[in-house]
N, C-alpha and C. Protein backbone atom coordinates (compact mmCIF):
# COMPACT_ATOMS: atom_id res chain seq x y z
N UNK A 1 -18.83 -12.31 -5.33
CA UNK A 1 -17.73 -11.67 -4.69
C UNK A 1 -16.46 -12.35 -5.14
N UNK A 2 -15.75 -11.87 -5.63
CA UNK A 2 -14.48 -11.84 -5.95
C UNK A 2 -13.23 -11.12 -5.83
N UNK A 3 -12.34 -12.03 -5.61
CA UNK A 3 -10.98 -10.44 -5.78
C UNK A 3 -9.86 -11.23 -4.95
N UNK A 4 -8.68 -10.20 -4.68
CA UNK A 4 -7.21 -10.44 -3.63
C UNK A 4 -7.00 -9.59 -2.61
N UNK A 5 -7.97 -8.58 -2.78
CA UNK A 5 -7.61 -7.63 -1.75
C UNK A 5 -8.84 -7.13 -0.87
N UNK A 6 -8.10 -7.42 0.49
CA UNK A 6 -9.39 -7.16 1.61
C UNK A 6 -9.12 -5.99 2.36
N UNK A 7 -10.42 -5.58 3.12
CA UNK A 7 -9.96 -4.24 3.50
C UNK A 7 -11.89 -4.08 3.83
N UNK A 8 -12.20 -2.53 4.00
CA UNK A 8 -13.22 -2.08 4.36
C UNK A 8 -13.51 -0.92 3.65
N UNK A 9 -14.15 -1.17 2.27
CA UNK A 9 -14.98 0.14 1.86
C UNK A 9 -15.86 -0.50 0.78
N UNK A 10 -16.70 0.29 1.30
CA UNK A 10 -18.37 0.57 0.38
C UNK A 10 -17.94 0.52 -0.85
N UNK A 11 -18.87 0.59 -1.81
CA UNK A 11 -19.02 0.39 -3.20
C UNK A 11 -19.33 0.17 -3.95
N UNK A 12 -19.30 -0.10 -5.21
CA UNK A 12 -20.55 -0.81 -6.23
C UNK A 12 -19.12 -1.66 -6.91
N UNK A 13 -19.76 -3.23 -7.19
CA UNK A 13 -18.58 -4.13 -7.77
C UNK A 13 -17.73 -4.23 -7.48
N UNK A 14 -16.84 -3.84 -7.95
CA UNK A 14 -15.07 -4.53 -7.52
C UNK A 14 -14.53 -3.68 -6.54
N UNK A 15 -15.44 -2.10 -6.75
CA UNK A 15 -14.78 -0.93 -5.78
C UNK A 15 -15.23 -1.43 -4.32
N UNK A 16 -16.11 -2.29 -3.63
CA UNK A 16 -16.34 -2.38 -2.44
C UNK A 16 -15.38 -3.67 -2.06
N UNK A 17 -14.72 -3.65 -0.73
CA UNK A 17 -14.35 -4.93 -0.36
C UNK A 17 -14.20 -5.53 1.67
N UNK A 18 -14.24 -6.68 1.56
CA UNK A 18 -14.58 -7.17 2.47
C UNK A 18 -13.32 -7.50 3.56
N UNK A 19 -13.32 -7.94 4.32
CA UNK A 19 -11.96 -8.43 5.77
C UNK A 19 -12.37 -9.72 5.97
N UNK A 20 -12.42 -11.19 5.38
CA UNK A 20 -12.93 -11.90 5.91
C UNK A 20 -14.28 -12.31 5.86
N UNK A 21 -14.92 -12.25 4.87
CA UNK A 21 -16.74 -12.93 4.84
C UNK A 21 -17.10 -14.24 5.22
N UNK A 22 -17.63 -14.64 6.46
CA UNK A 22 -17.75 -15.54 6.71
C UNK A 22 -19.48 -16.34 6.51
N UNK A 23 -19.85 -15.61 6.21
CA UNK A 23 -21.70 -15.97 6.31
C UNK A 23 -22.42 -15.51 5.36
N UNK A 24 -23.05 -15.98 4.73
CA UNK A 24 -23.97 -15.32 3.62
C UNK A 24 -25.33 -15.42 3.62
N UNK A 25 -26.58 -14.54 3.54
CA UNK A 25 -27.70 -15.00 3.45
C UNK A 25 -28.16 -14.08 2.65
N UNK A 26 -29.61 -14.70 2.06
CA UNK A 26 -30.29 -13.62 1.06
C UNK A 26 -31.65 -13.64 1.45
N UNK A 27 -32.39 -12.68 1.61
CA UNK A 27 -33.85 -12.89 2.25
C UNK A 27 -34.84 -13.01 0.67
N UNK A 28 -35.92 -12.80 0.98
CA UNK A 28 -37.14 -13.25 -0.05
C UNK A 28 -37.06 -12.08 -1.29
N UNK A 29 -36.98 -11.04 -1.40
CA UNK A 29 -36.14 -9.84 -2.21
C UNK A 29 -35.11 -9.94 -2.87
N UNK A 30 -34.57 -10.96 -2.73
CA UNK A 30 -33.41 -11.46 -3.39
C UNK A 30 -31.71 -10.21 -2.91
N UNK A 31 -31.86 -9.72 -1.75
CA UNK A 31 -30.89 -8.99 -1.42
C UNK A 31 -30.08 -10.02 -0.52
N UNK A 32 -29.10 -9.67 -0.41
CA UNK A 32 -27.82 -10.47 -0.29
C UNK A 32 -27.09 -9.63 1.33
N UNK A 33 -26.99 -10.47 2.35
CA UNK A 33 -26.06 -10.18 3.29
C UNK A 33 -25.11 -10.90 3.94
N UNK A 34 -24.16 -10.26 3.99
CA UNK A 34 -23.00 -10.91 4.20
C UNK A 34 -21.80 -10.33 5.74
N UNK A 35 -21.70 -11.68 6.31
CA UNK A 35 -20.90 -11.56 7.44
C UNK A 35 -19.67 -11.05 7.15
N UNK A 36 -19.11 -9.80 7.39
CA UNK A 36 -18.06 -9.13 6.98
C UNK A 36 -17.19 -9.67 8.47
N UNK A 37 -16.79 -10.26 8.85
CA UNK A 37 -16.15 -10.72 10.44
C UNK A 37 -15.15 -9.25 10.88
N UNK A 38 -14.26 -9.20 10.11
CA UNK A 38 -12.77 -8.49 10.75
C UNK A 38 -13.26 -7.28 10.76
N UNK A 39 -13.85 -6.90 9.67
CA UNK A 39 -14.88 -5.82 10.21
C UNK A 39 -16.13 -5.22 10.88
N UNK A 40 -16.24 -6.23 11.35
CA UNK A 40 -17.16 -6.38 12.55
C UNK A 40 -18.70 -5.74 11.90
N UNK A 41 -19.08 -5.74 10.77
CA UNK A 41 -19.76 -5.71 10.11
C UNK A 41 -20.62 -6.53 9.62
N UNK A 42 -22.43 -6.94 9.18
CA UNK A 42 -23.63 -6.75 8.03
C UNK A 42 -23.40 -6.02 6.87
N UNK A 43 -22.81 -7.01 5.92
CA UNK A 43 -23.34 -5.73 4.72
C UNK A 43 -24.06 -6.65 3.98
N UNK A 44 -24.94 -5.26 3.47
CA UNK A 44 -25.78 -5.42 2.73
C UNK A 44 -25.36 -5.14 1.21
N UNK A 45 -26.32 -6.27 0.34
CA UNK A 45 -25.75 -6.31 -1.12
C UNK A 45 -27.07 -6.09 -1.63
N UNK A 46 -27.64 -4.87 -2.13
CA UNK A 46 -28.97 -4.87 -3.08
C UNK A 46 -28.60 -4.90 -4.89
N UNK A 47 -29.43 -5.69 -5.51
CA UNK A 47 -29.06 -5.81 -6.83
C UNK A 47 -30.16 -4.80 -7.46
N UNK A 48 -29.87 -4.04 -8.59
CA UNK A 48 -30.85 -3.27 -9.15
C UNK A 48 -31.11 -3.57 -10.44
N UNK A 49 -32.46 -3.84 -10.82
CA UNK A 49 -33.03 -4.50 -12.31
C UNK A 49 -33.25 -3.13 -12.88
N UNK A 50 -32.45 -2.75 -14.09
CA UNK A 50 -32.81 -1.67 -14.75
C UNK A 50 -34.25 -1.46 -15.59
């Protein structure tokens, strides 16, 4: 996750962004979730192996 600008929308890469991520975890699947705070949000990050 990277970037300058926060806010709340879905996406793939640079098009999705966050309000504040405070928490990160990844379960055994290797998917990625993340404490979105200001948006009172779980999001979920799935990676796809082509």
């Amino acid at each position: 996750m990277a970037g300058r600008t926060s806010g709340y929308k879905d996406g793939t890469g640079t098009d999705a962004q966050f309000k504040n991520p405070d928490g990160v975890a990844v379960d055994s699947s290797g998917t990625v979730y993340v404490a979105d705070t200001l948006n009172h949000r779980i999001r979920k990050i799935e990676y796809k192996v082509p």
